[in-house]
PDB file of N, CA and C in Angstrom:
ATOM      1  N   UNK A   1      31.813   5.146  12.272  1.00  0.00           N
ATOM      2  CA  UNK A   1      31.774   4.795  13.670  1.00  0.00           C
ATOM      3  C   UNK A   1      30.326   4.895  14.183  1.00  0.00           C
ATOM      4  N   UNK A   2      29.852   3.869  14.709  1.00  0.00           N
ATOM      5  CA  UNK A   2      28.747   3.854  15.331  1.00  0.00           C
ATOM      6  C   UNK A   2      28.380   3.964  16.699  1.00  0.00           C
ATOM      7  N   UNK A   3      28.016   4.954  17.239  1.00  0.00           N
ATOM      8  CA  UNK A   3      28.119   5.082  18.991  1.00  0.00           C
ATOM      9  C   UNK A   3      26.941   4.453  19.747  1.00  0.00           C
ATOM     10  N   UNK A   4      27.306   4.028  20.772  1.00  0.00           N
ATOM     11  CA  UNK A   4      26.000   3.127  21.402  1.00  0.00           C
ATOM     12  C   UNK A   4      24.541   3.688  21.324  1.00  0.00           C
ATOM     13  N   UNK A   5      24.458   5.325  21.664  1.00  0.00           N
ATOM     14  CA  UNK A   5      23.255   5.642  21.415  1.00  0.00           C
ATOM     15  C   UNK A   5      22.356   5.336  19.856  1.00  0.00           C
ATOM     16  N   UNK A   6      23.427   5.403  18.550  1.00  0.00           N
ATOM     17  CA  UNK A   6      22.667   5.281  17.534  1.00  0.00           C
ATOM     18  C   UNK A   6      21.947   4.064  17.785  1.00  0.00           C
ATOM     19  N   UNK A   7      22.006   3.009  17.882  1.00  0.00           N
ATOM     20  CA  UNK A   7      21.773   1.665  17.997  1.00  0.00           C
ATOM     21  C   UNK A   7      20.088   1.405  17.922  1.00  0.00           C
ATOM     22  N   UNK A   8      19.514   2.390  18.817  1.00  0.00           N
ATOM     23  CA  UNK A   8      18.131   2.428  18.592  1.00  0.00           C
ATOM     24  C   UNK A   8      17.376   2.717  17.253  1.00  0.00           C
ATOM     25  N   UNK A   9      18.380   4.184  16.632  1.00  0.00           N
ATOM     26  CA  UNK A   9      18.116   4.595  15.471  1.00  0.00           C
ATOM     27  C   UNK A   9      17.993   3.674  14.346  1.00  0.00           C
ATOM     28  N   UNK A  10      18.742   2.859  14.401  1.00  0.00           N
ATOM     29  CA  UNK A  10      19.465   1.769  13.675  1.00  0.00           C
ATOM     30  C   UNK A  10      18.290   0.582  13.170  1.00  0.00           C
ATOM     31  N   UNK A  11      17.537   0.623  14.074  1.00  0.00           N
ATOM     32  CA  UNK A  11      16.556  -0.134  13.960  1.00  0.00           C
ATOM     33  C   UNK A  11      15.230   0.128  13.060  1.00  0.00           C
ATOM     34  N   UNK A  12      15.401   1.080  13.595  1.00  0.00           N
ATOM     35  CA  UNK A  12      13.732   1.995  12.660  1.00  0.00           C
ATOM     36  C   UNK A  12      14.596   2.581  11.391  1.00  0.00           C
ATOM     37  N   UNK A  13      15.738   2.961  11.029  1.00  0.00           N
ATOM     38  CA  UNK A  13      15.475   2.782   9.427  1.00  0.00           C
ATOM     39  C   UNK A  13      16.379   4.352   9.698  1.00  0.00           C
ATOM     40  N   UNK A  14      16.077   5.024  10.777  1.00  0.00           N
ATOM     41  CA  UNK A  14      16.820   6.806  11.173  1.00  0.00           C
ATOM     42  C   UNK A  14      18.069   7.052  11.431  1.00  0.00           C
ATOM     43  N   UNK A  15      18.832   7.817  11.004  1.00  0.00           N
ATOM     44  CA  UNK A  15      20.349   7.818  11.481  1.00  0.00           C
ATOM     45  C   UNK A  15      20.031   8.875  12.416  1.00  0.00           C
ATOM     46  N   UNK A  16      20.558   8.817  13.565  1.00  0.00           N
ATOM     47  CA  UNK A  16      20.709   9.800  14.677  1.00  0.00           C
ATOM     48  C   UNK A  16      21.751  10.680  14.639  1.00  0.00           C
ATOM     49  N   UNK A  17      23.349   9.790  14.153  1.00  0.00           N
ATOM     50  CA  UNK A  17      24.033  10.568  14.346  1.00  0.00           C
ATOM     51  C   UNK A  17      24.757  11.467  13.014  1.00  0.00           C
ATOM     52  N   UNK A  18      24.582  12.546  13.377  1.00  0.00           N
ATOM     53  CA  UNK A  18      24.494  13.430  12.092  1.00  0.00           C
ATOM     54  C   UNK A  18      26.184  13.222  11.601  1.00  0.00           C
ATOM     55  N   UNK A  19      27.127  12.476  12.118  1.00  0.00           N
ATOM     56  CA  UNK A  19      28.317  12.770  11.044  1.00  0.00           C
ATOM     57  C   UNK A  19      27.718  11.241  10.342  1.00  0.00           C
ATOM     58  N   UNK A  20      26.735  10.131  10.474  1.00  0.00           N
ATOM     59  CA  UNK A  20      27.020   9.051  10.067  1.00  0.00           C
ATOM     60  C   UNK A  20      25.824   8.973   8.954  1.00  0.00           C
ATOM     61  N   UNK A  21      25.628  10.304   8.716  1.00  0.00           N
ATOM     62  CA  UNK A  21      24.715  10.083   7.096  1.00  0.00           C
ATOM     63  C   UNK A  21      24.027  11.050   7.022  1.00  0.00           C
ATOM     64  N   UNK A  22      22.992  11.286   5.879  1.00  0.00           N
ATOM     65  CA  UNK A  22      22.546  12.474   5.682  1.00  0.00           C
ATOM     66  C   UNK A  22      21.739  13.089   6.466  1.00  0.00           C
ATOM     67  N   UNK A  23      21.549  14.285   6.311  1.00  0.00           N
ATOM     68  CA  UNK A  23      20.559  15.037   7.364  1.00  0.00           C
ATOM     69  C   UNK A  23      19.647  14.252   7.811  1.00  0.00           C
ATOM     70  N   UNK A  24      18.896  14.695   9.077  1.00  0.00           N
ATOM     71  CA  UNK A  24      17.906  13.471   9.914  1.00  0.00           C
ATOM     72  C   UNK A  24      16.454  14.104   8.972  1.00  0.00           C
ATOM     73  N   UNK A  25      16.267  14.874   8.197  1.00  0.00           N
ATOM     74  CA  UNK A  25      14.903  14.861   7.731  1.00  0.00           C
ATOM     75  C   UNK A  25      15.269  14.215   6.570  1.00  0.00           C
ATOM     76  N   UNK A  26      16.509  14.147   5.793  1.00  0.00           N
ATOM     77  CA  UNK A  26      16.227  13.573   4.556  1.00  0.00           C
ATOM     78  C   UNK A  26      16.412  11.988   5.167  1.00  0.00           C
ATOM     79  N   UNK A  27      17.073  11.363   6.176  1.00  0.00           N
ATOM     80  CA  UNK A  27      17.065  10.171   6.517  1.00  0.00           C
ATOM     81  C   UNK A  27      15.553   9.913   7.066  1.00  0.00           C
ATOM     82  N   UNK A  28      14.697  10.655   7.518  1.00  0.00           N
ATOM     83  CA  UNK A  28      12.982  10.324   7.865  1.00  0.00           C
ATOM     84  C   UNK A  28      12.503  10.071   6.705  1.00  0.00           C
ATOM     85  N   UNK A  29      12.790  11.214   5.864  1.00  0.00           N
ATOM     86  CA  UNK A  29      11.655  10.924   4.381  1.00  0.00           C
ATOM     87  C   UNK A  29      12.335   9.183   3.569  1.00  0.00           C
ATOM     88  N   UNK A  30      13.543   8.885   3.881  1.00  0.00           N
ATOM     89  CA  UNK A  30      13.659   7.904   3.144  1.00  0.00           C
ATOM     90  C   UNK A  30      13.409   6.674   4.146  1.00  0.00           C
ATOM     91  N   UNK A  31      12.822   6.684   5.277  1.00  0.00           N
ATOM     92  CA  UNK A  31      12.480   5.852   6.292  1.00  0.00           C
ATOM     93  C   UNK A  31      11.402   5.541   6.074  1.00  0.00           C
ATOM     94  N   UNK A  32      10.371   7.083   6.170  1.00  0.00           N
ATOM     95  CA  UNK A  32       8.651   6.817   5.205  1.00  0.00           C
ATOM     96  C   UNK A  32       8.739   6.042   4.075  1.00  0.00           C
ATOM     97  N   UNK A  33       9.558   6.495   3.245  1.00  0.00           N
ATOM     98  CA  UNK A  33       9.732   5.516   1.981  1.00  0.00           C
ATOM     99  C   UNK A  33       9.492   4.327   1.880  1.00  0.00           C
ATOM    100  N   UNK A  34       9.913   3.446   2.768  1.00  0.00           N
ATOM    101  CA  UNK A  34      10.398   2.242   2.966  1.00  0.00           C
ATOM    102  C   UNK A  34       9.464   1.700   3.878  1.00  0.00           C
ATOM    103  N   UNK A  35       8.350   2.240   4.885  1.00  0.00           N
ATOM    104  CA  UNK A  35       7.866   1.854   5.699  1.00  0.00           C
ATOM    105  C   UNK A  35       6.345   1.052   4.814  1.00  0.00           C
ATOM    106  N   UNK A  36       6.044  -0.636   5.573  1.00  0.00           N
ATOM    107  CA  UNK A  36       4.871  -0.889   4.578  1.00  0.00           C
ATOM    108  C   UNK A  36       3.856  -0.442   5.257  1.00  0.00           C
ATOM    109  N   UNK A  37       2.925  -0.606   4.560  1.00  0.00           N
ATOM    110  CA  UNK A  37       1.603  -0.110   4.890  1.00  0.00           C
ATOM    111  C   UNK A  37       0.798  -1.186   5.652  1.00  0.00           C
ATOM    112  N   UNK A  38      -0.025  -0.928   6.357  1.00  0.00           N
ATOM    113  CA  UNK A  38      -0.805  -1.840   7.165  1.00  0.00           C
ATOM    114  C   UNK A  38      -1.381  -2.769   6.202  1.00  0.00           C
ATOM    115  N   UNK A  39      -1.308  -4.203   6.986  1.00  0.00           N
ATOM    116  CA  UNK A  39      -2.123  -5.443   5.366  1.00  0.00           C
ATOM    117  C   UNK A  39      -3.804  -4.721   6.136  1.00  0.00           C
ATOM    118  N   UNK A  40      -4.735  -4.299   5.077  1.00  0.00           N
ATOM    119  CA  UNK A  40      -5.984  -4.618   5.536  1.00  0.00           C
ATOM    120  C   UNK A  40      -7.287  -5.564   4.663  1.00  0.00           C
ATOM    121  N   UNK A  41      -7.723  -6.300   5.646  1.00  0.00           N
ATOM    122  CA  UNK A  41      -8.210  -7.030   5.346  1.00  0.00           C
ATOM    123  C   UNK A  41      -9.886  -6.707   4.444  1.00  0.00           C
ATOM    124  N   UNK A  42     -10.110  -7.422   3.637  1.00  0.00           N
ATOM    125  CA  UNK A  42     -11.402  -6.566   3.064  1.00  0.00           C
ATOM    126  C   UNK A  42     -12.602  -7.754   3.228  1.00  0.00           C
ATOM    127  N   UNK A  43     -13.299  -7.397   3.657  1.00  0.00           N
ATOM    128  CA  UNK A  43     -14.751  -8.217   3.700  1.00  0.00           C
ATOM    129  C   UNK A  43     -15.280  -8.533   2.831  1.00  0.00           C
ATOM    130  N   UNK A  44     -16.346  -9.796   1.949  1.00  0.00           N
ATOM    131  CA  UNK A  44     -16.307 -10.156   0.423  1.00  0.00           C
ATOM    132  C   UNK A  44     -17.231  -9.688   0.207  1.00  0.00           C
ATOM    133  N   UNK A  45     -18.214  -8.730   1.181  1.00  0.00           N
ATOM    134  CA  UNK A  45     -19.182  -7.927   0.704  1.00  0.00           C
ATOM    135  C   UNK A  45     -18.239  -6.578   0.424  1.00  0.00           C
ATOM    136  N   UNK A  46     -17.455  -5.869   0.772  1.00  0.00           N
ATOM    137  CA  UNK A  46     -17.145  -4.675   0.704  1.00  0.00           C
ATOM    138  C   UNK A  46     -16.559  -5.007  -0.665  1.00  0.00           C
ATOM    139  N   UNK A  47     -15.808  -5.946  -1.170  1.00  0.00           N
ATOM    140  CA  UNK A  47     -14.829  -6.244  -2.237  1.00  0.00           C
ATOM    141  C   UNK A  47     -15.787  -6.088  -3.379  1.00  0.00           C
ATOM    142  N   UNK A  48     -16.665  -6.719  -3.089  1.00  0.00           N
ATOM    143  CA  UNK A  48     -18.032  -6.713  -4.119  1.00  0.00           C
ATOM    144  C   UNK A  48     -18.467  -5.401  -4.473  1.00  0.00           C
ATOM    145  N   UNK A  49     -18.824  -5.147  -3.784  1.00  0.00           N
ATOM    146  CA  UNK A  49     -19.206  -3.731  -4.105  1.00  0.00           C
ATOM    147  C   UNK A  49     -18.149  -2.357  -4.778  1.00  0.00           C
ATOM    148  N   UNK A  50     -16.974  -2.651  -4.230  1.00  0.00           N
ATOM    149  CA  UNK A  50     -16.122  -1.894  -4.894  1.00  0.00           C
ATOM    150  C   UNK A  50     -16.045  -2.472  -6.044  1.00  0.00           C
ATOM    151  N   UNK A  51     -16.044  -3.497  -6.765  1.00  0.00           N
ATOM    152  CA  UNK A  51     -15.771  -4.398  -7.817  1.00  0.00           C
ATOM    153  C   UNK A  51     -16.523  -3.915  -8.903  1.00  0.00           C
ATOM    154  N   UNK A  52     -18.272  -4.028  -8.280  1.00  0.00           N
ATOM    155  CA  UNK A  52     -19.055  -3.401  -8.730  1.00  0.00           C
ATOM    156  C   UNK A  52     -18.900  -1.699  -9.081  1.00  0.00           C
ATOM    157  N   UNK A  53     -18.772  -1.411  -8.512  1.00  0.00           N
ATOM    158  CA  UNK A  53     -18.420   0.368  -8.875  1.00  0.00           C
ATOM    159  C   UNK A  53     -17.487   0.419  -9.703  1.00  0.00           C
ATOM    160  N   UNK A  54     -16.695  -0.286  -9.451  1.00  0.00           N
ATOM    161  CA  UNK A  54     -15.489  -0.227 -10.985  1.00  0.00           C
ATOM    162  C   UNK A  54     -16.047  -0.737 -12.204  1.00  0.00           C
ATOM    163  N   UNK A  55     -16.476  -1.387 -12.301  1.00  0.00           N
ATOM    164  CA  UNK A  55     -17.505  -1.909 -13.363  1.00  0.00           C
ATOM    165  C   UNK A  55     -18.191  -1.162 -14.045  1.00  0.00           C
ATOM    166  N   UNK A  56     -18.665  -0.084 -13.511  1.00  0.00           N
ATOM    167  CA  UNK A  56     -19.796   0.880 -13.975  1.00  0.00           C
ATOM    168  C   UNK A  56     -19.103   1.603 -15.410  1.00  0.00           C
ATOM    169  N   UNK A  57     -19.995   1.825 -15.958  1.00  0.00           N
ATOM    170  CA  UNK A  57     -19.244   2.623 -17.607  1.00  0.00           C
ATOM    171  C   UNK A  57     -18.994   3.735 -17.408  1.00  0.00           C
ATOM    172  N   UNK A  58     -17.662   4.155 -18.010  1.00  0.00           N
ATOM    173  CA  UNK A  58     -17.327   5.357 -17.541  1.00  0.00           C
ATOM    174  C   UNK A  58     -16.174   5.505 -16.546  1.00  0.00           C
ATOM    175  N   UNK A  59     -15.999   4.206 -15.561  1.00  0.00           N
ATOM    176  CA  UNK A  59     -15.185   4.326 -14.077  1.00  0.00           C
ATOM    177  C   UNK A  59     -13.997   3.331 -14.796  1.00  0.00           C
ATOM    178  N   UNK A  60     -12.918   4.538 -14.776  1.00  0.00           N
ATOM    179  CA  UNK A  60     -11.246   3.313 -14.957  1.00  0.00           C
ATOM    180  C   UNK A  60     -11.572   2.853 -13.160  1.00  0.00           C
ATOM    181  N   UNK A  61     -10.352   1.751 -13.765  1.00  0.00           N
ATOM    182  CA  UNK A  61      -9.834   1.232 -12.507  1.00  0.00           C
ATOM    183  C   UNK A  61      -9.544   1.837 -11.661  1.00  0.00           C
ATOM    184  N   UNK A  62      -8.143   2.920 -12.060  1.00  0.00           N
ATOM    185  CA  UNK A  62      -7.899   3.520 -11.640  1.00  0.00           C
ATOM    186  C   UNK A  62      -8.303   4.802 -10.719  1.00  0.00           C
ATOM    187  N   UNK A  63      -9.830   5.132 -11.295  1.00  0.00           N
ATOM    188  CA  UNK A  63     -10.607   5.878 -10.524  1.00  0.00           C
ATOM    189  C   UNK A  63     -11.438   5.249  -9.168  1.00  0.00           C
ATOM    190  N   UNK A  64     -11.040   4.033  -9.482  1.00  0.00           N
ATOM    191  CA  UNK A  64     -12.211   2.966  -8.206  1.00  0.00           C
ATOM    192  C   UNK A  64     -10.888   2.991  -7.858  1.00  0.00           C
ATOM    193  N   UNK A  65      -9.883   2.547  -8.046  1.00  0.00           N
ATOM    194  CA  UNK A  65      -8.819   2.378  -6.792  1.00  0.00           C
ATOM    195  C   UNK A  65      -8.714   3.277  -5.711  1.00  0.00           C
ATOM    196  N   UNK A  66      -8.739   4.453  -6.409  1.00  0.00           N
ATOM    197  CA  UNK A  66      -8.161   5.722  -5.862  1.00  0.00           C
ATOM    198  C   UNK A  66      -9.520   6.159  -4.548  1.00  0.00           C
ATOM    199  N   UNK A  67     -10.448   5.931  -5.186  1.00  0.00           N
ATOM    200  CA  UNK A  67     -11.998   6.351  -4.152  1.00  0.00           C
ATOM    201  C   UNK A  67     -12.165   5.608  -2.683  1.00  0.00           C
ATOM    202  N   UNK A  68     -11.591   4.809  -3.428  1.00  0.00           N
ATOM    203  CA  UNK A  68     -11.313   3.264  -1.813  1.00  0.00           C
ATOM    204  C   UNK A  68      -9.471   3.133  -1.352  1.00  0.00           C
ATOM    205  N   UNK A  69      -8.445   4.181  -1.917  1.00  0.00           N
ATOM    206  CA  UNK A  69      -7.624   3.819  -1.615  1.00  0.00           C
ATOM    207  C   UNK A  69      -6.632   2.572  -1.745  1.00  0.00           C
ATOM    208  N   UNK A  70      -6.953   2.194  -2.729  1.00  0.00           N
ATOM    209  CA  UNK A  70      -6.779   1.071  -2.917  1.00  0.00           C
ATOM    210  C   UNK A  70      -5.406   1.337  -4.031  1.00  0.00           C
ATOM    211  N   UNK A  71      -5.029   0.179  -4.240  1.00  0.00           N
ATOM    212  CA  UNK A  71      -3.347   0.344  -5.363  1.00  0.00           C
ATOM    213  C   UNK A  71      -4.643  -0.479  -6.676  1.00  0.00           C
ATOM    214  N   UNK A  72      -4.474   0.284  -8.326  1.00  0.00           N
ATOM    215  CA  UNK A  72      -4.868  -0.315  -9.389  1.00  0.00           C
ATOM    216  C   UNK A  72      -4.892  -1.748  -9.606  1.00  0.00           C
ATOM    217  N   UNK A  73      -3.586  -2.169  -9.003  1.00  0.00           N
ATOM    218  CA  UNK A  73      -3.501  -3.538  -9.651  1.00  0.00           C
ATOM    219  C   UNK A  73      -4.373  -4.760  -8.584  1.00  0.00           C
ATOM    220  N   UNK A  74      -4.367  -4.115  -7.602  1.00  0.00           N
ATOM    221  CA  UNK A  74      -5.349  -4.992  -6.487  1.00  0.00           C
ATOM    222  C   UNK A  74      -6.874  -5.090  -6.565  1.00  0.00           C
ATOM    223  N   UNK A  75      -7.137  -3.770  -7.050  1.00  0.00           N
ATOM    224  CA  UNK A  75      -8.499  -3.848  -7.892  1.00  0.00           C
ATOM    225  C   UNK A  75      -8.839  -4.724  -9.027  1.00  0.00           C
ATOM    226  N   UNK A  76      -7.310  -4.344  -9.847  1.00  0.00           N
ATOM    227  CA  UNK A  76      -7.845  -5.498 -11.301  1.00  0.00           C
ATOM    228  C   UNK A  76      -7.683  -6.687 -10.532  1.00  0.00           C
ATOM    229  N   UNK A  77      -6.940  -7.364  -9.985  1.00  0.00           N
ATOM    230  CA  UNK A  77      -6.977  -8.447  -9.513  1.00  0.00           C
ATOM    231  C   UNK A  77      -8.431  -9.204  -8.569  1.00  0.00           C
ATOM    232  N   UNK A  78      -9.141  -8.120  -8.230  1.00  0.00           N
ATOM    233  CA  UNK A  78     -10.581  -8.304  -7.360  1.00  0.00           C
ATOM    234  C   UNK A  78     -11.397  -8.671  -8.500  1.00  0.00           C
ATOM    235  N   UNK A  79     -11.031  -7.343  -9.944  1.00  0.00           N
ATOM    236  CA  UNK A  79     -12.118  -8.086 -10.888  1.00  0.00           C
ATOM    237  C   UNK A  79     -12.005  -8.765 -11.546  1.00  0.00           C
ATOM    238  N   UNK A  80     -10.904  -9.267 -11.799  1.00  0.00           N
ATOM    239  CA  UNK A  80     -10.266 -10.929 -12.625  1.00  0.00           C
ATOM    240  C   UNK A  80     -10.938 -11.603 -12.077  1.00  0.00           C
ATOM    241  N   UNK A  81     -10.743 -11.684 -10.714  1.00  0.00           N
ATOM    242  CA  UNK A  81     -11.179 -12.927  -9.619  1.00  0.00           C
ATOM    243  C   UNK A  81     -12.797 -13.159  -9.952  1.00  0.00           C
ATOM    244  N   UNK A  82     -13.422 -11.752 -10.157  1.00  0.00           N
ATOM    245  CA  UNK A  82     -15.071 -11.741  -9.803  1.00  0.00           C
ATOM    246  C   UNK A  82     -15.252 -12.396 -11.051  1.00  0.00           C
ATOM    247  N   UNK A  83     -14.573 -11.877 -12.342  1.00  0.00           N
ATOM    248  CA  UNK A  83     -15.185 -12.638 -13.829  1.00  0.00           C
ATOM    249  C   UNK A  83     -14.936 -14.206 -13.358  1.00  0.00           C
ATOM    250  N   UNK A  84     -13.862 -14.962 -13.088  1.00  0.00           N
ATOM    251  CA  UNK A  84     -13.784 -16.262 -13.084  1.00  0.00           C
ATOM    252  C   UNK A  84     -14.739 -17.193 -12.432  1.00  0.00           C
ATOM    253  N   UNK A  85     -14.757 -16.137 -11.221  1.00  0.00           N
ATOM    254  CA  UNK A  85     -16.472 -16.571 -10.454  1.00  0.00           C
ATOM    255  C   UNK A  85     -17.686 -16.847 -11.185  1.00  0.00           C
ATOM    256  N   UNK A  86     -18.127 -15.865 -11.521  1.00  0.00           N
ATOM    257  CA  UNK A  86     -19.191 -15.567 -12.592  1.00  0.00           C
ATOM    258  C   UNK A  86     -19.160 -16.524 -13.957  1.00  0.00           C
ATOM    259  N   UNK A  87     -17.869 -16.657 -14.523  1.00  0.00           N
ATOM    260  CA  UNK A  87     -17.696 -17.805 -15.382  1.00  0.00           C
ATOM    261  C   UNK A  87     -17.671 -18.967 -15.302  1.00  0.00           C
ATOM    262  N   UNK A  88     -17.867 -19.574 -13.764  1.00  0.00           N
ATOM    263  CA  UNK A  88     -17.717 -20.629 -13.133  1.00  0.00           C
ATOM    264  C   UNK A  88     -18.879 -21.082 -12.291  1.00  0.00           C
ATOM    265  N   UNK A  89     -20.004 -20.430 -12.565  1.00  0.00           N
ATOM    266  CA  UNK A  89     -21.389 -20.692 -11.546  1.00  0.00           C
ATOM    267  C   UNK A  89     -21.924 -21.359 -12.664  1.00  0.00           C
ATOM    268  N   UNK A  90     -23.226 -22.279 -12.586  1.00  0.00           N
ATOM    269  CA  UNK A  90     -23.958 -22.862 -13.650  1.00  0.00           C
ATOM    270  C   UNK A  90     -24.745 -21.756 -14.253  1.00  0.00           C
TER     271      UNK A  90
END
């Protein structure tokens, strides 16, 4: 049964009313779960330069992702992009 007040809850992902699902902190943490992250946009100088730092010997990906916040695979994908560039200038 759903009562008019939940209705708000309902929206954002929270159960309000405590007989209609699990506790309200374990229904928050699985709300965070689910919530995306802001798109942010990256400038093709900033991209560069992180690109570059990953590059350096010694630096996984994974360590340049993490310094800029960034997810691994969005990085490799910055430096795929940069080799094809580079393979593609005269």
């Amino acid at each position: 049964m759903i009562r008019s007040h939940a209705i708000s809850g309902l929206r954002s992902g929270i159960s309000v009313v405590p007989s209609a699902g699990p506790r309200p902190s374990v229904a928050l943490a699985r709300a965070t779960l689910h919530e995306r992250e802001a798109h942010r946009r990256w400038p093709d100088e900033v991209k560069a330069q992180i690109v570059s730092e990953s590059l350096r010997p010694g630096v996984t990906v994974n360590e340049g992702a993490e310094r800029h916040a960034l997810k691994a695979n969005h990085l490799s994908s910055w430096r795929t992009l940069a080799r094809q560039v580079k393979t593609s200038l005269p």
